[in-house]
N, C-alpha and C. Protein backbone atom coordinates (compact mmCIF):
# COMPACT_ATOMS: atom_id res chain seq x y z
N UNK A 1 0.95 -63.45 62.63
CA UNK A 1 2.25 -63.03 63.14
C UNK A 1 3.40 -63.53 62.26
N UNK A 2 3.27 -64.62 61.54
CA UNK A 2 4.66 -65.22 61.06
C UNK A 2 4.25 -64.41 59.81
N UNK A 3 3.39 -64.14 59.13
CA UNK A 3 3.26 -63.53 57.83
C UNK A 3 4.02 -62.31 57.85
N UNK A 4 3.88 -61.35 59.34
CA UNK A 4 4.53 -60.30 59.02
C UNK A 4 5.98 -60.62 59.54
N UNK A 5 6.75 -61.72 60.13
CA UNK A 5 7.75 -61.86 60.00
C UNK A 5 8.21 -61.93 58.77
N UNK A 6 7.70 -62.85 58.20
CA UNK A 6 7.88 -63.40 56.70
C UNK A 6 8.28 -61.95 56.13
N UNK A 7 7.55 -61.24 56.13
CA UNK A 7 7.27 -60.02 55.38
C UNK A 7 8.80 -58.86 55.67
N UNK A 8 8.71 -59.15 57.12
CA UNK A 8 10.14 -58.29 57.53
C UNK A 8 11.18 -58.89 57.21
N UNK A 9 11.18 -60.04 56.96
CA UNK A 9 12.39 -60.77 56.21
C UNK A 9 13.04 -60.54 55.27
N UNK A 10 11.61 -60.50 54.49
CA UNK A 10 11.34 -60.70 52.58
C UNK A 10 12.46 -60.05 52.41
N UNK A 11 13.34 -60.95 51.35
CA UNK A 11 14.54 -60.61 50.14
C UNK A 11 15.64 -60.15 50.68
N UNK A 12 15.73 -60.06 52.36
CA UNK A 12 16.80 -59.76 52.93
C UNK A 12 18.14 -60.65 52.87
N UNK A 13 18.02 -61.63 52.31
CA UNK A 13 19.10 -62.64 51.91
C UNK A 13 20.32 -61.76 50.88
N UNK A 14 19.63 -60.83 50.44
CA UNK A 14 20.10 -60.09 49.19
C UNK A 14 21.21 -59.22 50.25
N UNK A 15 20.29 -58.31 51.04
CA UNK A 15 21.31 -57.63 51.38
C UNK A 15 22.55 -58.13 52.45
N UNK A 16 21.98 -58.92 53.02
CA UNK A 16 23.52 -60.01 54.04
C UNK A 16 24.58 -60.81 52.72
N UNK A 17 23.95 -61.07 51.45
CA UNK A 17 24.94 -61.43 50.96
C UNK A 17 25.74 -60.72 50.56
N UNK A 18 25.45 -59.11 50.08
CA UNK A 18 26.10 -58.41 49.54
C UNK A 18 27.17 -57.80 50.34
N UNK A 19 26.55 -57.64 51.56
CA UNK A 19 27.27 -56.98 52.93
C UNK A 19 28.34 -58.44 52.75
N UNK A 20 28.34 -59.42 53.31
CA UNK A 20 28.80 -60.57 53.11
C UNK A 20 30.18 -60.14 52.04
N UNK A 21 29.93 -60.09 51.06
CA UNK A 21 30.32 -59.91 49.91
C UNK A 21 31.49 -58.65 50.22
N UNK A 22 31.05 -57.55 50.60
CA UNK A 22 31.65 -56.23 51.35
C UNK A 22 32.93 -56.43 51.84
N UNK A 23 31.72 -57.15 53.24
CA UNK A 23 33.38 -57.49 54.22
C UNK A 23 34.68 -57.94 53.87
N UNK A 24 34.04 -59.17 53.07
CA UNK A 24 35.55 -60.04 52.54
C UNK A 24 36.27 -59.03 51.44
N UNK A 25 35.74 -58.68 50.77
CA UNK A 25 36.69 -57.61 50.17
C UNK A 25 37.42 -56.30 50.73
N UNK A 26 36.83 -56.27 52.01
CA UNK A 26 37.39 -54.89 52.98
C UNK A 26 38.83 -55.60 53.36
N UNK A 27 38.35 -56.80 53.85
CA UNK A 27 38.99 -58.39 54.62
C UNK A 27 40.45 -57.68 53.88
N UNK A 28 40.04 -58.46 52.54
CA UNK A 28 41.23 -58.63 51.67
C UNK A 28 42.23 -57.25 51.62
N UNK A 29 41.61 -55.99 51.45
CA UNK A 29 42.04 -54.62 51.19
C UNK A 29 42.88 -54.24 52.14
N UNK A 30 42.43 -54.48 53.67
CA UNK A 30 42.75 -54.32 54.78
C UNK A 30 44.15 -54.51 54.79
N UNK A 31 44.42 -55.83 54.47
CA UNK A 31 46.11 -55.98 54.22
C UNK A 31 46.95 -55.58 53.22
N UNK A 32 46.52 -54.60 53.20
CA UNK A 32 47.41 -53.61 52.40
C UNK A 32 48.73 -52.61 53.35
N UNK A 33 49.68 -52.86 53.53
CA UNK A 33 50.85 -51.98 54.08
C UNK A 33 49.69 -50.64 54.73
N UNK A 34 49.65 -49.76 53.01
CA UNK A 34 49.03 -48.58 53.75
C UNK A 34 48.14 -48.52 54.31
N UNK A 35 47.34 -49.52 54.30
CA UNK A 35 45.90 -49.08 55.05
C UNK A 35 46.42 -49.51 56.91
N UNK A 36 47.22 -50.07 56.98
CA UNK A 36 47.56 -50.48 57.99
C UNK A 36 48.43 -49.83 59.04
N UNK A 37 48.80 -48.54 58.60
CA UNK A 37 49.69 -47.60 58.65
C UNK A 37 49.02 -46.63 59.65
N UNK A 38 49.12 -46.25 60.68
CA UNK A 38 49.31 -44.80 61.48
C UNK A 38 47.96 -45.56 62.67
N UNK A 39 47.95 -44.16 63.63
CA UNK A 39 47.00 -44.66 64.74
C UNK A 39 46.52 -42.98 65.28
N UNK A 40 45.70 -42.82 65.74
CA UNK A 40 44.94 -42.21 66.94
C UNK A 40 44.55 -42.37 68.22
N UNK A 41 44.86 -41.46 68.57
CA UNK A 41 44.83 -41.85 70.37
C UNK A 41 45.03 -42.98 70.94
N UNK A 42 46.31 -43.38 70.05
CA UNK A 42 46.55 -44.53 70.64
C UNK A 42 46.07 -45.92 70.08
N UNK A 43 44.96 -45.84 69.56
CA UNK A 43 44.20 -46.40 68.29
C UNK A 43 44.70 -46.95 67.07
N UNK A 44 44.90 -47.58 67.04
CA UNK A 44 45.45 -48.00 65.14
C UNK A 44 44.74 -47.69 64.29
N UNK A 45 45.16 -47.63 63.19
CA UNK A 45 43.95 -47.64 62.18
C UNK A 45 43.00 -48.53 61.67
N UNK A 46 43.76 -49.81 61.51
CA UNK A 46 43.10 -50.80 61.16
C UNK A 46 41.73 -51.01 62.75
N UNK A 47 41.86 -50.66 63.91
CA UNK A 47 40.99 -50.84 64.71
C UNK A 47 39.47 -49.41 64.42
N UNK A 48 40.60 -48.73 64.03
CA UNK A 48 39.16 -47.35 63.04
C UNK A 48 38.67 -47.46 62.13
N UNK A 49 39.35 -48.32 60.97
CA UNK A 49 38.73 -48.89 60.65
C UNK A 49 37.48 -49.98 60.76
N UNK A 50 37.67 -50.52 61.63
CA UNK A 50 36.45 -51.95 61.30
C UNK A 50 35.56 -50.92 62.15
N UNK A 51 36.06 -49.99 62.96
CA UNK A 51 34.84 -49.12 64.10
C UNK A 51 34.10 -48.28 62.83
N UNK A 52 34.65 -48.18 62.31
CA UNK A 52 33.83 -47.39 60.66
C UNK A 52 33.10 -48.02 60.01
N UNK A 53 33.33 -49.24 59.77
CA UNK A 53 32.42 -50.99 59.60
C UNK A 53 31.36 -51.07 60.12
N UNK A 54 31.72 -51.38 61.62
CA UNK A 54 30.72 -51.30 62.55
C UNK A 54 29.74 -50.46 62.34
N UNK A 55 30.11 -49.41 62.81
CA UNK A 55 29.47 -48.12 62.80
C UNK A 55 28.22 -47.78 61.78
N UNK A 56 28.28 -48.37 60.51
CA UNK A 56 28.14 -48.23 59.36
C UNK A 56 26.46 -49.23 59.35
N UNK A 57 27.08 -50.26 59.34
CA UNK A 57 26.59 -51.54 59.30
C UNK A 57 25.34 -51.72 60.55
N UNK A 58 25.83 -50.96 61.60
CA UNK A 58 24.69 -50.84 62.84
C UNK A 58 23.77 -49.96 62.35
N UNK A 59 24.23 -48.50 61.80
CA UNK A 59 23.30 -47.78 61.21
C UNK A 59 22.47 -48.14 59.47
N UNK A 60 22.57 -48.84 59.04
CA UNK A 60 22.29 -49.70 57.95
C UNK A 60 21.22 -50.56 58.80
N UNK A 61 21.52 -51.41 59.41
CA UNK A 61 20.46 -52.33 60.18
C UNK A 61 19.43 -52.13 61.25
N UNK A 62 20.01 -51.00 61.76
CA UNK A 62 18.91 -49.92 62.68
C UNK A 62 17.90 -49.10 61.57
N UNK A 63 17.91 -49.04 60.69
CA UNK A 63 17.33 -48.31 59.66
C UNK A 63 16.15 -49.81 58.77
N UNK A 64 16.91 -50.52 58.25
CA UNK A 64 16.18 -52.16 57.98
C UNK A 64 15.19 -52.22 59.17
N UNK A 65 15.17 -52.66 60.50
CA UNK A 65 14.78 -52.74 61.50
C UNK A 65 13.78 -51.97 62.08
N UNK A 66 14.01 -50.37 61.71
CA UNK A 66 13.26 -49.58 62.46
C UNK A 66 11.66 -49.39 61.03
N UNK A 67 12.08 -49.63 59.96
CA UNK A 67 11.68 -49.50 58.87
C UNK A 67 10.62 -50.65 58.29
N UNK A 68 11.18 -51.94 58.57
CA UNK A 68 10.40 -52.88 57.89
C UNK A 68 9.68 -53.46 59.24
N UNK A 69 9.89 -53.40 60.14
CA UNK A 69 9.08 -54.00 61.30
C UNK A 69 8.44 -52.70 61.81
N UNK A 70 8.17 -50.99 61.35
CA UNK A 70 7.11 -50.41 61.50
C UNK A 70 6.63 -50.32 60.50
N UNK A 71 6.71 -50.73 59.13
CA UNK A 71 6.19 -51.15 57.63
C UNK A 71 5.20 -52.41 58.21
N UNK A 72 5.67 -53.28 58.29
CA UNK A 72 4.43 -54.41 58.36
C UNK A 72 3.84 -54.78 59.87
N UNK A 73 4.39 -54.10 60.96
CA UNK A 73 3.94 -54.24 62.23
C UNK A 73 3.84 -53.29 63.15
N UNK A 74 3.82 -51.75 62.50
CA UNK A 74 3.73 -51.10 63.40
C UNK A 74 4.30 -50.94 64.97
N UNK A 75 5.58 -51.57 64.77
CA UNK A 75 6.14 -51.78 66.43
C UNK A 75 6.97 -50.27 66.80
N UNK A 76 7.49 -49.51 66.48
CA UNK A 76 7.59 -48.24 67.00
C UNK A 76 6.82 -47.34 67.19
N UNK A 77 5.49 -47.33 66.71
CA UNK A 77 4.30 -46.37 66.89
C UNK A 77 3.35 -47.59 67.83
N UNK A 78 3.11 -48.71 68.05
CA UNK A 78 2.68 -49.49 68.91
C UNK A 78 3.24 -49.62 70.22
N UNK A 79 4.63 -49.12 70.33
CA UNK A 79 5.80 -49.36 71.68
C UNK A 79 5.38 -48.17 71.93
N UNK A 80 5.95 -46.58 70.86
CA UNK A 80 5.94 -45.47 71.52
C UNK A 80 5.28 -44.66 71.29
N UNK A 81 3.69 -44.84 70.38
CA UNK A 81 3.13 -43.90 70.09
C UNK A 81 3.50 -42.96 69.21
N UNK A 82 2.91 -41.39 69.45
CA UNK A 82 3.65 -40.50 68.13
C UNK A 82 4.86 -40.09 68.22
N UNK A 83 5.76 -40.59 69.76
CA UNK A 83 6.74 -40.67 69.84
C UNK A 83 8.15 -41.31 69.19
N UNK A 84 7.04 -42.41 68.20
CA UNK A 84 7.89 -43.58 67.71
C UNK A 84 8.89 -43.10 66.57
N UNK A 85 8.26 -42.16 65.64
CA UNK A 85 8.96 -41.09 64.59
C UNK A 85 10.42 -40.79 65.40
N UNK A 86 9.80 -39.93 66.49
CA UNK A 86 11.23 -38.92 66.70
C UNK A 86 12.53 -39.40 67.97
N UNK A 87 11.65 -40.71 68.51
CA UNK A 87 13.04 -41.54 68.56
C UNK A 87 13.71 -42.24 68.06
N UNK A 88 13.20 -42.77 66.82
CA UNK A 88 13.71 -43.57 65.84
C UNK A 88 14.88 -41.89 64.87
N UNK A 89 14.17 -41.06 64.71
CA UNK A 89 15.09 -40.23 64.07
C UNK A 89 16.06 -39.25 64.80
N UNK A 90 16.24 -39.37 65.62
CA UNK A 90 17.33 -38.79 66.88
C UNK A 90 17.99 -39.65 66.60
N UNK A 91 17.82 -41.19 66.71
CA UNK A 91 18.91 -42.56 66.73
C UNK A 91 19.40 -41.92 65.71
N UNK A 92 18.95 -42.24 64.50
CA UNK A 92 18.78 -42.36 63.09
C UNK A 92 20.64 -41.19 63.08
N UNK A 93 19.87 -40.09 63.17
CA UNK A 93 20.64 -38.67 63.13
C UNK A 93 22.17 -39.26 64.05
N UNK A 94 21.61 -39.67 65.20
CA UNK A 94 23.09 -39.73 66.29
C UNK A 94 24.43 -40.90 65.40
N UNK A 95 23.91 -42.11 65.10
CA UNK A 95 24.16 -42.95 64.30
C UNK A 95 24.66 -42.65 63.23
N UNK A 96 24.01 -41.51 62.53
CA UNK A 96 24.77 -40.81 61.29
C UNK A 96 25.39 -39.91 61.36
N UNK A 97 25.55 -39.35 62.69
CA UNK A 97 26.93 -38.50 62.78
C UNK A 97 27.86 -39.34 63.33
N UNK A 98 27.60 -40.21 64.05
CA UNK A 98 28.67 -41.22 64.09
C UNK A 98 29.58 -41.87 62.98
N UNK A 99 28.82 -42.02 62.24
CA UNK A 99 29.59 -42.46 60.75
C UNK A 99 30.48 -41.64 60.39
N UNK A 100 30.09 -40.39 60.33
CA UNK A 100 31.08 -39.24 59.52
C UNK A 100 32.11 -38.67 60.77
N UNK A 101 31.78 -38.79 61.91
CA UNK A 101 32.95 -38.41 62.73
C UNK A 101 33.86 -39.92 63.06
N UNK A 102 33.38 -40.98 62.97
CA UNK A 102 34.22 -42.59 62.88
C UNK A 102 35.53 -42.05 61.89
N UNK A 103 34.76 -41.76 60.76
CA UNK A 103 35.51 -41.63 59.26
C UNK A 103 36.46 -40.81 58.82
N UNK A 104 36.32 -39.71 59.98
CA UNK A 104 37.25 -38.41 59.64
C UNK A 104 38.07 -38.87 60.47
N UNK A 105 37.97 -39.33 61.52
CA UNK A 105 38.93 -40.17 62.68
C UNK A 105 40.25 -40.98 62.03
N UNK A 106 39.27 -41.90 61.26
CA UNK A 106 39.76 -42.69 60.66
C UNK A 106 40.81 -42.27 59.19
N UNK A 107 40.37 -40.96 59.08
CA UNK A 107 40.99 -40.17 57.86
C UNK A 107 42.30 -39.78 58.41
N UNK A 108 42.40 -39.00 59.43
CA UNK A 108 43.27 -38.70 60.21
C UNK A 108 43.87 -39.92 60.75
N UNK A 109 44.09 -40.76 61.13
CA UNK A 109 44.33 -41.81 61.80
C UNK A 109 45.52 -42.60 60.65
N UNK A 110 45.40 -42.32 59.50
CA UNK A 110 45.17 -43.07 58.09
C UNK A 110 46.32 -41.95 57.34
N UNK A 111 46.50 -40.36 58.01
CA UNK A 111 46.87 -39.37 56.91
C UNK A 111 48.30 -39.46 56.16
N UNK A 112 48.69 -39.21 55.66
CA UNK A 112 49.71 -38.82 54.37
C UNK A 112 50.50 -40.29 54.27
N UNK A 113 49.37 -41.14 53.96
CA UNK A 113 49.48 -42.31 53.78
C UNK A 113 49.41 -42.52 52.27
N UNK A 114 48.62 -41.72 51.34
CA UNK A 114 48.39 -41.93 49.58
C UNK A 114 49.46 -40.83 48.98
N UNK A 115 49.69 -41.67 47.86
CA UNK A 115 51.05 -40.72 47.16
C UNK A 115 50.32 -39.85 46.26
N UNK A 116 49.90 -38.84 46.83
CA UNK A 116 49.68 -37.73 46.22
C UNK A 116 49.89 -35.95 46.96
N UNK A 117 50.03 -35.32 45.78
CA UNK A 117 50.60 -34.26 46.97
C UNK A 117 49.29 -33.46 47.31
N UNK A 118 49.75 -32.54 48.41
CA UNK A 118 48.90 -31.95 49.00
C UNK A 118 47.59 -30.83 48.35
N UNK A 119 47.94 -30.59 47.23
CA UNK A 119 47.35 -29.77 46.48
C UNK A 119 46.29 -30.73 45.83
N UNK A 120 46.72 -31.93 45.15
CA UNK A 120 45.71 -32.53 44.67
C UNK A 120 44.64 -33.22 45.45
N UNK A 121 45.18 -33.77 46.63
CA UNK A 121 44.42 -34.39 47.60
C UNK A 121 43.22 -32.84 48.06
N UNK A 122 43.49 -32.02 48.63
CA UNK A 122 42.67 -31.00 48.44
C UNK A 122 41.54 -30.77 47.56
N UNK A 123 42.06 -30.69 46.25
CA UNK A 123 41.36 -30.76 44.88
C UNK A 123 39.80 -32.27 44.72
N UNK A 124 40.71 -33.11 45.44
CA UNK A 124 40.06 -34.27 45.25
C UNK A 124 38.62 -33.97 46.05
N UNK A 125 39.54 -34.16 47.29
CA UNK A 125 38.51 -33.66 48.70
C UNK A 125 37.52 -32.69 48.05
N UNK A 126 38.08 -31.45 47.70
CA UNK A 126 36.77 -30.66 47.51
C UNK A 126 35.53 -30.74 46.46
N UNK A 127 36.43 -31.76 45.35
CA UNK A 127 35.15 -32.55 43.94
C UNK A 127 34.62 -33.52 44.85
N UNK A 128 34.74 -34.21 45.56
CA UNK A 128 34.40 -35.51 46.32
C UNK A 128 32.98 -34.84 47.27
N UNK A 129 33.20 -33.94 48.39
CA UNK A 129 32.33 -32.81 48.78
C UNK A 129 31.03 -32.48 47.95
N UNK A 130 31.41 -31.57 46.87
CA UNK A 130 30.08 -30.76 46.07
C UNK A 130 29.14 -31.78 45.67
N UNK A 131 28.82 -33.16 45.44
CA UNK A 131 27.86 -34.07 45.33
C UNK A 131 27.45 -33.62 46.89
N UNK A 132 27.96 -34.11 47.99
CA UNK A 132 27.59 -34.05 49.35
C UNK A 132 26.79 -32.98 49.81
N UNK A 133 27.23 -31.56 49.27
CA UNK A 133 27.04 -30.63 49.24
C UNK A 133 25.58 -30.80 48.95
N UNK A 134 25.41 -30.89 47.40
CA UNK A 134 24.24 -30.84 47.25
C UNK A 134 23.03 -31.52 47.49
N UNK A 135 23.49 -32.70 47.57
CA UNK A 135 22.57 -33.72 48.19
C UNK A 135 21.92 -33.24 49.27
N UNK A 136 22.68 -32.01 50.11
CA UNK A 136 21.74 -32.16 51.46
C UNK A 136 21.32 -30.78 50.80
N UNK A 137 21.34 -29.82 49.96
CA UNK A 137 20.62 -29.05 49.41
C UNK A 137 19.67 -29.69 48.86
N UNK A 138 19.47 -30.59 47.93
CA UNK A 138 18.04 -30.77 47.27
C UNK A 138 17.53 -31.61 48.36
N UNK A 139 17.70 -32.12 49.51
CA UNK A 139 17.04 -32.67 50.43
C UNK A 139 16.39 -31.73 51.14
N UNK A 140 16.72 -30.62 51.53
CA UNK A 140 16.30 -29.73 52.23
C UNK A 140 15.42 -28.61 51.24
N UNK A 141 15.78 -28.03 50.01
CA UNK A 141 15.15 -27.95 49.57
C UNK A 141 13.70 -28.82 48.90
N UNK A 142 13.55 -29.31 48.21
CA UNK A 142 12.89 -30.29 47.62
C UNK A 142 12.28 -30.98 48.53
N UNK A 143 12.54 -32.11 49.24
CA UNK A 143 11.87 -33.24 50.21
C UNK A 143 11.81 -32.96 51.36
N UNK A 144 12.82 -32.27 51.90
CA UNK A 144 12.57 -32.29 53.58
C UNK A 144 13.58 -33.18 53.84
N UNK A 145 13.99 -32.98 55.10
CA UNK A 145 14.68 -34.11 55.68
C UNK A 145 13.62 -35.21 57.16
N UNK A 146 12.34 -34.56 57.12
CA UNK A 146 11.76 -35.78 57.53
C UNK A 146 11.06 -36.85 56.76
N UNK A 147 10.54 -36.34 55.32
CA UNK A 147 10.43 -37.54 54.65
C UNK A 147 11.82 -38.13 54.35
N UNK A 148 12.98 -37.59 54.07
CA UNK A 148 14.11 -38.42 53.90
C UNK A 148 14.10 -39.27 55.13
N UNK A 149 14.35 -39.22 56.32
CA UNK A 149 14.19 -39.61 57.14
C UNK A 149 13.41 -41.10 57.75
N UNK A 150 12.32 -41.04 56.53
CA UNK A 150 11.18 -42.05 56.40
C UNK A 150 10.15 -42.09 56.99
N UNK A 151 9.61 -40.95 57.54
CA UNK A 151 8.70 -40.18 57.99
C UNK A 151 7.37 -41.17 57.70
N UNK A 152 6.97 -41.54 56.12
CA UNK A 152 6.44 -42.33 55.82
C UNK A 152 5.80 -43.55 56.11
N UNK A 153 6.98 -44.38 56.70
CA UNK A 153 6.92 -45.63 57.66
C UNK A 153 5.78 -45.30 58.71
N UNK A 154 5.96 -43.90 59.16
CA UNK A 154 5.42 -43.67 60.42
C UNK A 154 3.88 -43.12 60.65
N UNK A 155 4.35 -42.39 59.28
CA UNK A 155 2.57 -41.40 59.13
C UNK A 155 1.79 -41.81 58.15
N UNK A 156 1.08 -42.39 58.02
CA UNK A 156 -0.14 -42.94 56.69
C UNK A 156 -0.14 -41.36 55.73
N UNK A 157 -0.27 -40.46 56.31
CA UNK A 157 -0.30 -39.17 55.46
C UNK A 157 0.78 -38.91 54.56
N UNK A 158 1.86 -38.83 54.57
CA UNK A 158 3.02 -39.09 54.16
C UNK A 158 2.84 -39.86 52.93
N UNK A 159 2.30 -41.26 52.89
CA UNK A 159 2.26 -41.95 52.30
C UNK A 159 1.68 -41.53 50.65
N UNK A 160 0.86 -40.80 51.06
CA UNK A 160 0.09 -40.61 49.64
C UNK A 160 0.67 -39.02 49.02
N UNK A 161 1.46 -38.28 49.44
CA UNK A 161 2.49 -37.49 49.17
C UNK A 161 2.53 -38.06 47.54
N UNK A 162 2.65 -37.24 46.60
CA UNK A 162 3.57 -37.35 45.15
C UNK A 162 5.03 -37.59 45.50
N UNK A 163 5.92 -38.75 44.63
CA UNK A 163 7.32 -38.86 44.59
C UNK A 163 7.89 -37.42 44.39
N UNK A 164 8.81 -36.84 44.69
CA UNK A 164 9.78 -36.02 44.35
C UNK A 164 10.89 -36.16 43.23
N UNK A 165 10.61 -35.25 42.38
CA UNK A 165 11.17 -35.39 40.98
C UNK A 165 12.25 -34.30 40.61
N UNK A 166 12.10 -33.12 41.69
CA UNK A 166 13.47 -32.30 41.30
C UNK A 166 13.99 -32.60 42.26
N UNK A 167 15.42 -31.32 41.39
CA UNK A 167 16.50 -31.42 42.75
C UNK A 167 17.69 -32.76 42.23
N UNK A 168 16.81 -33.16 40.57
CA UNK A 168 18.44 -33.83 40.31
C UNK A 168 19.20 -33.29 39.46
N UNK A 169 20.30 -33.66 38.98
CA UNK A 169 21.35 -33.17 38.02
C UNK A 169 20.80 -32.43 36.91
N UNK A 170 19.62 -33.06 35.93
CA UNK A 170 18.98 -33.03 34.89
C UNK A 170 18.20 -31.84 35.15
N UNK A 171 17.76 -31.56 36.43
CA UNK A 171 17.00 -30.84 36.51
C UNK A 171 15.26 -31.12 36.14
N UNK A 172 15.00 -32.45 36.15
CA UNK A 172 13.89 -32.62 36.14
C UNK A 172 13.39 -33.18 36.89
């Protein structure tokens, strides 16, 4: 039992420091005039902010969690059977639309706060997008979105799958 703690642990020091590392620089950013500027429903920004933090950081660690403790212990397919996949990826999914609706909140919450005019901010927005864009094209093409998902963790079959090699920039 402690081995596979050990195991769900392993090298996680790395990522709390970096997160660590994150915060205090959000910390610092945070007090910036503009970021501090406008509200939603009543909401500030700076409070949509850290809910974007949050938000973020829960789905980051629900993913660690659901991942390395059914990696070395099988505890979501031991709790729920073949059920364990598709409640872990409903969370997974709900959690990650949470992020992107936190964020647009928070966009709005936050707006005609950067000195740029409306045309370029547009411009930006829509180069910023087409990575996004495609990402969930070669996911859907190419891999699937249940091996993205980590499908893997869950199904031994999965496992022995070939890596996926298109679907990047290069085209290889």
């Amino acid at each position: 039992m402690m081995d596979r703690v050990r195991l769900i642990f392993e090298k996680q020091w790395l990522h709390a420091s970096l997160l660590s590392a994150l915060v205090i620089g959000l910390v610092l950013l945070s007090r910036i005039d503009s970021l501090r500027t406008g509200q939603r429903w009543g909401v500030s920004t700076p409070a949509w902010l850290w809910l974007a933090v949050v938000v973020a950081v829960a789905h980051q660690v629900f993913v660690w969690f659901c991942w390395r403790t059914q990696l070395h212990a099988s505890l979501l397919t031991r709790a729920l059977g073949d059920w364990g996949f598709v409640v872990y990826a409903a969370l997974f999914a709900v959690l990650g639309l949470a992020r992107v609706v936190v964020m647009f909140i928070l966009a709005i919450s936050n707006r005609d706060t950067l000195p740029m005019n409306l045309v370029g901010l547009r411009v930006f927005a829509v180069i910023a997008l087409l990575p996004a864009i495609y990402l969930f094209y070669s996911v859907a093409r190419y891999f699937g979105f249940t091996r993205a998902f980590g499908v893997d963790h869950f199904d031994a079959r999965y496992r022995s799958l070939p890596f996926v090699r298109r679907g990047t920039c290069s085209g290889s």
